[in-house]
PDB file of N, CA and C in Angstrom:
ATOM      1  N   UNK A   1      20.488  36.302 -48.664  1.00  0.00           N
ATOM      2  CA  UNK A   1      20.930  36.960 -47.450  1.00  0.00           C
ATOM      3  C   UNK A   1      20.681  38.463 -47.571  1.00  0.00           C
ATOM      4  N   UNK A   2      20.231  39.005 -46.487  1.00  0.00           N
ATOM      5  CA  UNK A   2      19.577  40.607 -45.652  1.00  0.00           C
ATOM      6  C   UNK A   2      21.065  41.333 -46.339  1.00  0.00           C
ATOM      7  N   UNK A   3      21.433  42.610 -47.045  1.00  0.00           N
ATOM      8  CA  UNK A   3      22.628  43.428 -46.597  1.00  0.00           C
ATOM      9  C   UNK A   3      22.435  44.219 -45.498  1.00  0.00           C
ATOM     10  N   UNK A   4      23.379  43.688 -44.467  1.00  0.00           N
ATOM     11  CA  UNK A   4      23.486  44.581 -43.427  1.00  0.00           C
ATOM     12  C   UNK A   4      23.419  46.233 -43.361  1.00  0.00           C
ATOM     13  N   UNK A   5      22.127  46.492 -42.625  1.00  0.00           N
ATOM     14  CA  UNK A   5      21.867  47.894 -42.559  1.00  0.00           C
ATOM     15  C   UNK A   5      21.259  48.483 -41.468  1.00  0.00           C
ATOM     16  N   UNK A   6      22.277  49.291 -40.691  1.00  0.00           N
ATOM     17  CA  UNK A   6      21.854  49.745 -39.296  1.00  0.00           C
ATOM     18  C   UNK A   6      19.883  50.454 -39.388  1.00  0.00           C
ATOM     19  N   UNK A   7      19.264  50.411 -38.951  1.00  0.00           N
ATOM     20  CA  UNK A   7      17.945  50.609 -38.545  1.00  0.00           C
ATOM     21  C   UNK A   7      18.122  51.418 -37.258  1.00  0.00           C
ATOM     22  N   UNK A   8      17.688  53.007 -37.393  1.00  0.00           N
ATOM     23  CA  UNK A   8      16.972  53.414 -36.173  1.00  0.00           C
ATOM     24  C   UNK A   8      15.576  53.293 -35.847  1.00  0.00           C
ATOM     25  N   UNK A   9      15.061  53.081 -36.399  1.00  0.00           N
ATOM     26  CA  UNK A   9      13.281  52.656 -36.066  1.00  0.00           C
ATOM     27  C   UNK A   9      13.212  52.126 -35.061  1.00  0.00           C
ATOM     28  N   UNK A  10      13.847  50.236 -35.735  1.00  0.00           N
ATOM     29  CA  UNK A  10      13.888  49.034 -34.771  1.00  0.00           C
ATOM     30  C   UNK A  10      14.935  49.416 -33.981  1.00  0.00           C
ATOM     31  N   UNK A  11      16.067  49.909 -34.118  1.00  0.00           N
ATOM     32  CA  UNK A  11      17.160  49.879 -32.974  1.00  0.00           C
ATOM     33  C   UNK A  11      16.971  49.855 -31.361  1.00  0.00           C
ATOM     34  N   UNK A  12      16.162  50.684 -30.979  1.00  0.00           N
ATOM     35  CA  UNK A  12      16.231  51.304 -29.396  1.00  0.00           C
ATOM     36  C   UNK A  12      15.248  49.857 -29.282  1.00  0.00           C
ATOM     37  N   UNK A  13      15.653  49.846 -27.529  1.00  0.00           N
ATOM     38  CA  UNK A  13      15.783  48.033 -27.236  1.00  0.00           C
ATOM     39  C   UNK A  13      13.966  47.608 -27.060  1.00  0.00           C
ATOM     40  N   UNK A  14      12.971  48.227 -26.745  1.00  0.00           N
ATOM     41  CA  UNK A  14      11.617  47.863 -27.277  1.00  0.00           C
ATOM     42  C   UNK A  14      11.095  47.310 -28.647  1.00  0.00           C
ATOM     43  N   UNK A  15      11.786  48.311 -29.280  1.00  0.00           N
ATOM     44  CA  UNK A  15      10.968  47.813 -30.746  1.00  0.00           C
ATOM     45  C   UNK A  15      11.919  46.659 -30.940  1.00  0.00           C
ATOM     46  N   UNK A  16      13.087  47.152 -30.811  1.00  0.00           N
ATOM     47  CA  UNK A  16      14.011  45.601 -31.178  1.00  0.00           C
ATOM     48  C   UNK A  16      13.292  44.262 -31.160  1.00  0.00           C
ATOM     49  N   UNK A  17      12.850  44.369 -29.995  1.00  0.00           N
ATOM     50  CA  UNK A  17      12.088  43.401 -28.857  1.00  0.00           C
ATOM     51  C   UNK A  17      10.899  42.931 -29.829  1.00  0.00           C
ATOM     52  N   UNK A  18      10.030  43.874 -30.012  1.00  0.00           N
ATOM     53  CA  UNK A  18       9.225  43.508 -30.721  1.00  0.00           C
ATOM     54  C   UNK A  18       8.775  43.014 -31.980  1.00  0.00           C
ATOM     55  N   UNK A  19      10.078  43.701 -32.689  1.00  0.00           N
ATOM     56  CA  UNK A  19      10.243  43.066 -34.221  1.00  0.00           C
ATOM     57  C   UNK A  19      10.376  41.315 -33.897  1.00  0.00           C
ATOM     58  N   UNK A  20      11.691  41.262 -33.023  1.00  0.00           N
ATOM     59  CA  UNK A  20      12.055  39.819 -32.948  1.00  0.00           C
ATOM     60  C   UNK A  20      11.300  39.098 -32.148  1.00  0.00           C
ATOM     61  N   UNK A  21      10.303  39.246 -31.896  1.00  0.00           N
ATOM     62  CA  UNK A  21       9.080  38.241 -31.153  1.00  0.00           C
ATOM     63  C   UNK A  21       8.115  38.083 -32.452  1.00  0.00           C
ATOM     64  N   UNK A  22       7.901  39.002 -32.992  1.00  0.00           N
ATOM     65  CA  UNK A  22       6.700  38.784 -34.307  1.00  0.00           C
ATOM     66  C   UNK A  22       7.834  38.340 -35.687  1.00  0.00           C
ATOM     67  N   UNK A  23       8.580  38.670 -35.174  1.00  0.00           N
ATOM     68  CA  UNK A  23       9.640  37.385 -36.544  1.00  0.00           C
ATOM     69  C   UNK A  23       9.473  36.153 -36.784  1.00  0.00           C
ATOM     70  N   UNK A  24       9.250  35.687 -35.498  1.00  0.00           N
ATOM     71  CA  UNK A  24       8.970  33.716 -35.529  1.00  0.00           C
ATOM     72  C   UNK A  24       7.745  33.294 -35.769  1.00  0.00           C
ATOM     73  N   UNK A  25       6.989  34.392 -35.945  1.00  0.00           N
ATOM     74  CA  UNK A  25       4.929  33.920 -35.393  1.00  0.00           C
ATOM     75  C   UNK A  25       4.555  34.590 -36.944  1.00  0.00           C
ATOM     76  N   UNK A  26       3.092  34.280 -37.315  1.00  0.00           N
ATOM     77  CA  UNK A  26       2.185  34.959 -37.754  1.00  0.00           C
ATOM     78  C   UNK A  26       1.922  36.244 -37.489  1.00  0.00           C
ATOM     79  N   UNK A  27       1.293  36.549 -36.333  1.00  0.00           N
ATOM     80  CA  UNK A  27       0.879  37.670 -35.377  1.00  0.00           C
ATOM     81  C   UNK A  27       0.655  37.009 -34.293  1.00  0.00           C
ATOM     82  N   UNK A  28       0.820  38.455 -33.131  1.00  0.00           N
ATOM     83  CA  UNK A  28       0.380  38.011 -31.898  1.00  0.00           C
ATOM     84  C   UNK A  28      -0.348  38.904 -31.019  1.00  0.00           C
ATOM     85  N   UNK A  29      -1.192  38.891 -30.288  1.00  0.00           N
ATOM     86  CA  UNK A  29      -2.245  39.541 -29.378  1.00  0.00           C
ATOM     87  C   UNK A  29      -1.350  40.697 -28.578  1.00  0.00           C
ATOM     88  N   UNK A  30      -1.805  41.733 -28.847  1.00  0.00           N
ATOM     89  CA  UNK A  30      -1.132  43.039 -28.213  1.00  0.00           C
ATOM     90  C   UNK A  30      -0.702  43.045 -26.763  1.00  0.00           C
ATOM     91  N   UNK A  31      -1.713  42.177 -26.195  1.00  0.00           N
ATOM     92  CA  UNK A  31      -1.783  42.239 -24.950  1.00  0.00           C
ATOM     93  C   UNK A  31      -0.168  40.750 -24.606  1.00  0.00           C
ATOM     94  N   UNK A  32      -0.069  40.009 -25.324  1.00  0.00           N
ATOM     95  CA  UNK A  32       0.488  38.928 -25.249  1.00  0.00           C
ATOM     96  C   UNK A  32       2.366  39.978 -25.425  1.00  0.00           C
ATOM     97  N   UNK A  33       2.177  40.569 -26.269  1.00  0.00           N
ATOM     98  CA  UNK A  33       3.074  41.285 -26.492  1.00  0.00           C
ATOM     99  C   UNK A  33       3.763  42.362 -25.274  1.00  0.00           C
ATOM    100  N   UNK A  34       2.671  43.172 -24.893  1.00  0.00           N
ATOM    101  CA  UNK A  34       2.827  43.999 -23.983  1.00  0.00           C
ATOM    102  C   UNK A  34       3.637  42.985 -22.344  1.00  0.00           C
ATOM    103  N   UNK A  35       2.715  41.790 -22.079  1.00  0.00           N
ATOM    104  CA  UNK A  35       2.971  40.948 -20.515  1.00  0.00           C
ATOM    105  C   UNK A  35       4.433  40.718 -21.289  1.00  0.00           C
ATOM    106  N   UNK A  36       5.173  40.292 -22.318  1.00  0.00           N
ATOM    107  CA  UNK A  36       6.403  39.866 -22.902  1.00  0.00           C
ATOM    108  C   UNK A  36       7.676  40.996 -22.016  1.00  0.00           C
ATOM    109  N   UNK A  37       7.203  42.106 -22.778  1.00  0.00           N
ATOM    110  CA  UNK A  37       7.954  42.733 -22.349  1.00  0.00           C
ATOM    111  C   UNK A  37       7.625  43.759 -20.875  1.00  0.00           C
ATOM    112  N   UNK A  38       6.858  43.439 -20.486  1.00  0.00           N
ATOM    113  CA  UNK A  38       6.730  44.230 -19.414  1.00  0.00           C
ATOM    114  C   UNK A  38       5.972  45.541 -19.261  1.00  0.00           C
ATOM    115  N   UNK A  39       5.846  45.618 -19.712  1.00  0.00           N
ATOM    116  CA  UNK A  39       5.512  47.551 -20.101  1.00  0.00           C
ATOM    117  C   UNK A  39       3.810  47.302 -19.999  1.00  0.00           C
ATOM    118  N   UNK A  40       3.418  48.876 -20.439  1.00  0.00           N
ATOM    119  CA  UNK A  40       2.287  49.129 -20.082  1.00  0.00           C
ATOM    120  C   UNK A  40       1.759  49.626 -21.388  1.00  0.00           C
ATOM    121  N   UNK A  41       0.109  49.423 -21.479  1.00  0.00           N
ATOM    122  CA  UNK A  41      -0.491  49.494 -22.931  1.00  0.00           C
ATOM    123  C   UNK A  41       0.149  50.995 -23.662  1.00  0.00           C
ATOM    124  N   UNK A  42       0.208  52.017 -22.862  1.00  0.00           N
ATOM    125  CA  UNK A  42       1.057  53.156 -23.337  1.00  0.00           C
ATOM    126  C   UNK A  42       1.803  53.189 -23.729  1.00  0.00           C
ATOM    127  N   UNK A  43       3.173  52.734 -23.101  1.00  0.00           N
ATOM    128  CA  UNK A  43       4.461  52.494 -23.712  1.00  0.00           C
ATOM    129  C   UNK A  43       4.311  51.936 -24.832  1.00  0.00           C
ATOM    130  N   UNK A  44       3.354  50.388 -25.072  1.00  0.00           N
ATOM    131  CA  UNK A  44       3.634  49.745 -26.236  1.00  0.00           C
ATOM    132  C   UNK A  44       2.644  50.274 -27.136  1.00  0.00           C
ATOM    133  N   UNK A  45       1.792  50.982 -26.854  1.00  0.00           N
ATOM    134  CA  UNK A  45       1.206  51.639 -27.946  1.00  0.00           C
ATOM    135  C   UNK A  45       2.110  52.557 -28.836  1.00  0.00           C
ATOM    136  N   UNK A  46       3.025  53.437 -27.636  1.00  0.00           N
ATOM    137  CA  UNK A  46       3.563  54.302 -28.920  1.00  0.00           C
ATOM    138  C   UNK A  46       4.562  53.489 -29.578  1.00  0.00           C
ATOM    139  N   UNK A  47       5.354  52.530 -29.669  1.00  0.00           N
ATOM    140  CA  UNK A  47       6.437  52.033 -30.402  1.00  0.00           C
ATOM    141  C   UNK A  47       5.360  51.651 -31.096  1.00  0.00           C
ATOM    142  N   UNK A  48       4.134  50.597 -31.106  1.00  0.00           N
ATOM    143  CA  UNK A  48       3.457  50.093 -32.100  1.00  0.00           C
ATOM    144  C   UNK A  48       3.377  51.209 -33.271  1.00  0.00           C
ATOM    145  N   UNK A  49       3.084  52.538 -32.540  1.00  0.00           N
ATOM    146  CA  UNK A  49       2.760  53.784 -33.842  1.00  0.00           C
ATOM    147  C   UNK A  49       3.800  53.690 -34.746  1.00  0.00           C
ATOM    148  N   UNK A  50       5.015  54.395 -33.907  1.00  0.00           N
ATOM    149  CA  UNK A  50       6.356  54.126 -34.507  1.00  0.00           C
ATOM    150  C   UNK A  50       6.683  53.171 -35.510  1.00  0.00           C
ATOM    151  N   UNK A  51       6.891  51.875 -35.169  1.00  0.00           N
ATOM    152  CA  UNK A  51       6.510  50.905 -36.489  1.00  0.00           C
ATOM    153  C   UNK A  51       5.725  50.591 -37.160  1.00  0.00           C
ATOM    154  N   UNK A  52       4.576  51.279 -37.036  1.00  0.00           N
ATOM    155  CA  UNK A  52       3.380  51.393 -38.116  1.00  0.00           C
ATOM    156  C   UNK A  52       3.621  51.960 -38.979  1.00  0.00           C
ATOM    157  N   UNK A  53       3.810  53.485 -38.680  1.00  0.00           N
ATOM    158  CA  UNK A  53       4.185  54.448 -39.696  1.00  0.00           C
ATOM    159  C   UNK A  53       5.944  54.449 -39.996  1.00  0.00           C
ATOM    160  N   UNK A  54       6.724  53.654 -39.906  1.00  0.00           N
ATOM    161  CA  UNK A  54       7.550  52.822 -40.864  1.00  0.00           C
ATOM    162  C   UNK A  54       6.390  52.299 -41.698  1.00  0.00           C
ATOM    163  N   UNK A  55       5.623  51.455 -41.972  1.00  0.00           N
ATOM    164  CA  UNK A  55       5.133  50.412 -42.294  1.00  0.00           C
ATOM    165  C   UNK A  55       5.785  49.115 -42.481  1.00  0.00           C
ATOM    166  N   UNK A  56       6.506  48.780 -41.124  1.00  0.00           N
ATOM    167  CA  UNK A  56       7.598  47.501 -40.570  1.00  0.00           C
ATOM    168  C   UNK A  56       5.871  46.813 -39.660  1.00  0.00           C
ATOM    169  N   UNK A  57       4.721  47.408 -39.461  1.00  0.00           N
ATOM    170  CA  UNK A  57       4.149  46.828 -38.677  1.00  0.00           C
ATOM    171  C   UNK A  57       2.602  46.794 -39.065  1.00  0.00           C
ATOM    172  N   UNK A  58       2.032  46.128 -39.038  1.00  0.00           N
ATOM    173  CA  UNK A  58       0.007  46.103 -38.766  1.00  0.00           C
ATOM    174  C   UNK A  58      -0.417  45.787 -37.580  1.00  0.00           C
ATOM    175  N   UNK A  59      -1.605  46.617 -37.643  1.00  0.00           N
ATOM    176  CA  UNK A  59      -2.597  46.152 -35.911  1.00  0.00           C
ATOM    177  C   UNK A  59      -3.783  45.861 -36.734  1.00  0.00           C
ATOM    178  N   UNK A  60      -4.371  44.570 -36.536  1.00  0.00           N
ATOM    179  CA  UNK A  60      -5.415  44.086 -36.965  1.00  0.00           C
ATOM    180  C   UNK A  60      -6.076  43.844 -35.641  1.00  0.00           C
ATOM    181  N   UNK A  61      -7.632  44.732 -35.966  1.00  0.00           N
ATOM    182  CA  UNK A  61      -8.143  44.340 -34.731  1.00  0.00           C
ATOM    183  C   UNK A  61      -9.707  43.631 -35.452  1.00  0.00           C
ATOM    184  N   UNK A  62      -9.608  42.750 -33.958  1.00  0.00           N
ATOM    185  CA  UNK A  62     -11.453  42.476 -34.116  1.00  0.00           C
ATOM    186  C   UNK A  62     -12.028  41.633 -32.840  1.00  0.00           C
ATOM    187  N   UNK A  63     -13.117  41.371 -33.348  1.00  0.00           N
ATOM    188  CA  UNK A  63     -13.958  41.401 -32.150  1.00  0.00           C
ATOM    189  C   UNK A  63     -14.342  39.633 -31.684  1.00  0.00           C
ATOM    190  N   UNK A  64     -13.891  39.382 -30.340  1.00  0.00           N
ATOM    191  CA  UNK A  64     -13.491  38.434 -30.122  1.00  0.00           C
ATOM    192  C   UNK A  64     -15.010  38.102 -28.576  1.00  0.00           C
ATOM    193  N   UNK A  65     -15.783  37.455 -28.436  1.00  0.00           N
ATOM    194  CA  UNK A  65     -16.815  37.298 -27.422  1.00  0.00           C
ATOM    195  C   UNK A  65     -17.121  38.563 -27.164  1.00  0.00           C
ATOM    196  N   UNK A  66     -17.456  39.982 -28.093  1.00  0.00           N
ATOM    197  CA  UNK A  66     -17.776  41.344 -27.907  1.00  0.00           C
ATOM    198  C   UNK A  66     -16.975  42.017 -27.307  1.00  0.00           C
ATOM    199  N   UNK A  67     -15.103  41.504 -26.740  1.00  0.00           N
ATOM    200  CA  UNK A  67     -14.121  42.096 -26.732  1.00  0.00           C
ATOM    201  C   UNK A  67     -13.768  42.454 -28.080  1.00  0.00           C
ATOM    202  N   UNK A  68     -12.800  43.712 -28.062  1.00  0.00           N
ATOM    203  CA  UNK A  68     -12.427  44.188 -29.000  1.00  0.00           C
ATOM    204  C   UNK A  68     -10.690  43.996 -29.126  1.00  0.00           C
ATOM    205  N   UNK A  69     -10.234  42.935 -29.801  1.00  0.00           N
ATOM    206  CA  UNK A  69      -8.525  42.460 -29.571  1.00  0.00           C
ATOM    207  C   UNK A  69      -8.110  43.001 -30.832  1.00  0.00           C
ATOM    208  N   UNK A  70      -6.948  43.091 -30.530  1.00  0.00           N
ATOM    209  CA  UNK A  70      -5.323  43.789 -31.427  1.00  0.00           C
ATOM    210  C   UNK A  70      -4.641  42.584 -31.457  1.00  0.00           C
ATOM    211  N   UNK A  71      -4.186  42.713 -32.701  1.00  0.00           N
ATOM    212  CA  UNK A  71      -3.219  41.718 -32.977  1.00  0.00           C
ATOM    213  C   UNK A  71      -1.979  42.217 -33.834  1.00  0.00           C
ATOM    214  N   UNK A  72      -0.516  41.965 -33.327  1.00  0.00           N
ATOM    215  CA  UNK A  72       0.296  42.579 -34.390  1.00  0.00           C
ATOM    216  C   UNK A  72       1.097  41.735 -35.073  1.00  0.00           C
ATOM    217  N   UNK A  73       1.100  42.404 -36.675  1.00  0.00           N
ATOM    218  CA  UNK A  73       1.835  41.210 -37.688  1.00  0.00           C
ATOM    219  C   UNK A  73       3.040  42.089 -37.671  1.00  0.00           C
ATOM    220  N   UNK A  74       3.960  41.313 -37.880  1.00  0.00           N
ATOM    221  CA  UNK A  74       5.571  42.525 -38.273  1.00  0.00           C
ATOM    222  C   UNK A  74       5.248  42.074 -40.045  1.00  0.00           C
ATOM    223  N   UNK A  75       5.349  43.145 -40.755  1.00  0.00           N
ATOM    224  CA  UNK A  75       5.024  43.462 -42.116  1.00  0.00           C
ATOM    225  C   UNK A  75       5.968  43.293 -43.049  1.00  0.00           C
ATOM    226  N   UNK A  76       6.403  42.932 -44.199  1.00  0.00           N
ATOM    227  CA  UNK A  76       7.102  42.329 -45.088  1.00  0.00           C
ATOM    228  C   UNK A  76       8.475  43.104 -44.987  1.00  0.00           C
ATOM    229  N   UNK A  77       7.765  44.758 -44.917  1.00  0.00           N
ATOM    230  CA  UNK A  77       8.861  45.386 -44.526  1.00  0.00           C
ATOM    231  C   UNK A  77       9.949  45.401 -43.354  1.00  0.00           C
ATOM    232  N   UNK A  78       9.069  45.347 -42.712  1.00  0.00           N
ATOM    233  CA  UNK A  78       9.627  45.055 -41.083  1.00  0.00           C
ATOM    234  C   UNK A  78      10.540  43.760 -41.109  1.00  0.00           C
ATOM    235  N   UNK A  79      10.179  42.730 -42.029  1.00  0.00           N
ATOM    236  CA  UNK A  79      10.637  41.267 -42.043  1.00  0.00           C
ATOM    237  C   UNK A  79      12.480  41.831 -42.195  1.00  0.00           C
ATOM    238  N   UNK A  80      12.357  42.562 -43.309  1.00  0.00           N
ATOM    239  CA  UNK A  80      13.592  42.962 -44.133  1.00  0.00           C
ATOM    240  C   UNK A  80      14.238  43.833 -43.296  1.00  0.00           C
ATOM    241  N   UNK A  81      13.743  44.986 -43.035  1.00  0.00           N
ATOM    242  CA  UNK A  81      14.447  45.921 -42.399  1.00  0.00           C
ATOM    243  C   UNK A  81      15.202  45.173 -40.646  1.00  0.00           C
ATOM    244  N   UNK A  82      14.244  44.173 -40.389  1.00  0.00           N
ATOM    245  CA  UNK A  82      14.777  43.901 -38.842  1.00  0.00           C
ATOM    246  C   UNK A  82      15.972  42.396 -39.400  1.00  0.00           C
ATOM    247  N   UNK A  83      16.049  41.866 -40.364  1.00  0.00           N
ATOM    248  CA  UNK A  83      17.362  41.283 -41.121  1.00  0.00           C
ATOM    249  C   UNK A  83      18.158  41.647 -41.139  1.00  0.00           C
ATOM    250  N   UNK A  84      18.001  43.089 -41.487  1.00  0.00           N
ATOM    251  CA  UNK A  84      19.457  43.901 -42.245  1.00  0.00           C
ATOM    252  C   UNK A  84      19.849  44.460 -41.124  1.00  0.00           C
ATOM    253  N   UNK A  85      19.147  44.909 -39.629  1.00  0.00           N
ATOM    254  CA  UNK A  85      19.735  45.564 -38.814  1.00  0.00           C
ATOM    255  C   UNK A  85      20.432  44.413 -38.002  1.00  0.00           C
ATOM    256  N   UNK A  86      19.254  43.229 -37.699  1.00  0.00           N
ATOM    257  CA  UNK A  86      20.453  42.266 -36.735  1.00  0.00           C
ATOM    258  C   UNK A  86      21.464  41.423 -37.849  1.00  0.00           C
ATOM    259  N   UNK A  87      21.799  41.807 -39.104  1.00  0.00           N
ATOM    260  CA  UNK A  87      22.741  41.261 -39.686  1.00  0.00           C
ATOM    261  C   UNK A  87      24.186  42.606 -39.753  1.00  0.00           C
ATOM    262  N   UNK A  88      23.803  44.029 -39.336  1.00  0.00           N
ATOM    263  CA  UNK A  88      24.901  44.908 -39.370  1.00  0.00           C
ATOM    264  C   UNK A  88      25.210  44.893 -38.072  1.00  0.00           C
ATOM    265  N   UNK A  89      24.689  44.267 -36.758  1.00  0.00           N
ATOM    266  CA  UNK A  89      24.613  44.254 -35.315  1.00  0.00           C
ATOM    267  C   UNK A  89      25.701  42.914 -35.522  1.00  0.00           C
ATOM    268  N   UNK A  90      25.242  42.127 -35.725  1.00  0.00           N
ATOM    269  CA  UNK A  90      26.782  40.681 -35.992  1.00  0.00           C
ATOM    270  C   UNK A  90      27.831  41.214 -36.541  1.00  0.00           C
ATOM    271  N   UNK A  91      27.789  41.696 -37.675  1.00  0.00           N
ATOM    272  CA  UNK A  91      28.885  42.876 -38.088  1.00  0.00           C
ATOM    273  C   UNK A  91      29.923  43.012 -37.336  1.00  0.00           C
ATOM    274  N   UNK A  92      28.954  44.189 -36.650  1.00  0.00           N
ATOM    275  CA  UNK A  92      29.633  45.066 -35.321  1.00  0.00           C
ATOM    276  C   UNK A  92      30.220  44.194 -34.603  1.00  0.00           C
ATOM    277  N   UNK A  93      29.496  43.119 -33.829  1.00  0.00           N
ATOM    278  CA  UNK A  93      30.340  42.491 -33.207  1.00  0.00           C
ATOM    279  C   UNK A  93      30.995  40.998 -33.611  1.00  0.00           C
ATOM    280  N   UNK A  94      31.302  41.028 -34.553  1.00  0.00           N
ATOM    281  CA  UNK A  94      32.536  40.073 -35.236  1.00  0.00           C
ATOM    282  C   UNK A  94      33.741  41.109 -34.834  1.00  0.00           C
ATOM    283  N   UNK A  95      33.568  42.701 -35.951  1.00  0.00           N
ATOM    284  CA  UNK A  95      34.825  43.490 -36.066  1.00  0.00           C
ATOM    285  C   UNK A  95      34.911  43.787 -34.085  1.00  0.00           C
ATOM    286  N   UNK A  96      34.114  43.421 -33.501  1.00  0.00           N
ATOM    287  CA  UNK A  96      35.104  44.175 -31.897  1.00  0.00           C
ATOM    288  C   UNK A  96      35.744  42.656 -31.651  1.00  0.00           C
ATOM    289  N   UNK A  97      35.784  41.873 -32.398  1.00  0.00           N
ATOM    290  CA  UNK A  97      36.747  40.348 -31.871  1.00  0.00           C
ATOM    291  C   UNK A  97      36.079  39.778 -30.544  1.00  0.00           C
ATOM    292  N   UNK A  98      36.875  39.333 -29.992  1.00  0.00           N
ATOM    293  CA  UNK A  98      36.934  38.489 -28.669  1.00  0.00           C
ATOM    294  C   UNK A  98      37.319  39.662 -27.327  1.00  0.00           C
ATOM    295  N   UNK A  99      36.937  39.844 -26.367  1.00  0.00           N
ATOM    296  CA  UNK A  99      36.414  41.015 -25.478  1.00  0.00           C
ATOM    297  C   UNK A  99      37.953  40.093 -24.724  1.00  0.00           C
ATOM    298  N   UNK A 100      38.878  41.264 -24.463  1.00  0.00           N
ATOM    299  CA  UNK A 100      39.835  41.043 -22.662  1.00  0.00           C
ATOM    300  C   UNK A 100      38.731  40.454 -21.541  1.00  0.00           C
ATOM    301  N   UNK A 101      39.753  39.591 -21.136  1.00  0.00           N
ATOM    302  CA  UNK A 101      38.956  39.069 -19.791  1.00  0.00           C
ATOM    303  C   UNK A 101      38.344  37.902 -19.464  1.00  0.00           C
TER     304      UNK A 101
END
């Protein structure tokens, strides 16, 4: 078991997003990633940077019918670091109990 450890990298709710979609897979097509969440190749380009340079992330690209495709792996690191944050996130909400109402 992960020791729970808050993560600002992954925290803010995109990358979150993205760690935990490439958690269950191999890798997946940038573009497959981007229609997921909505956003636009910009937006998800810069979080991709962002977790690159963590090194929580890889962009493997290559050349697919003389298209040129991206593919992103979440990285051994990334595996660990996005554990320990959604294991201090259960944490958190065990200690707030059961919500009024």
């Amino acid at each position: 078991m992960t020791a729970p450890a808050f993560d600002e990298i992954i925290h803010p709710y995109n990358r979150l997003q993205i760690c935990a979609m490439l958690s269950s897979v191999e890798s997946m097509a940038f573009s497959e990633v981007r229609d997921a969440l909505g956003v636009s190749d910009s937006v998800l380009s810069k979080q991709v940077k962002v977790l690159q340079e963590a090194g929580y992330l890889r962009v493997v690209k290559e050349t697919q019918n003389s298209r040129l495709r991206a593919w992103l792996e979440l990285a051994p690191a990334g595996r660990r670091a996005l554990a320990g944050h959604l294991a201090q996130l259960r944490s958190i909400a065990e200690a707030a109990g059961p919500l009024p109402g």
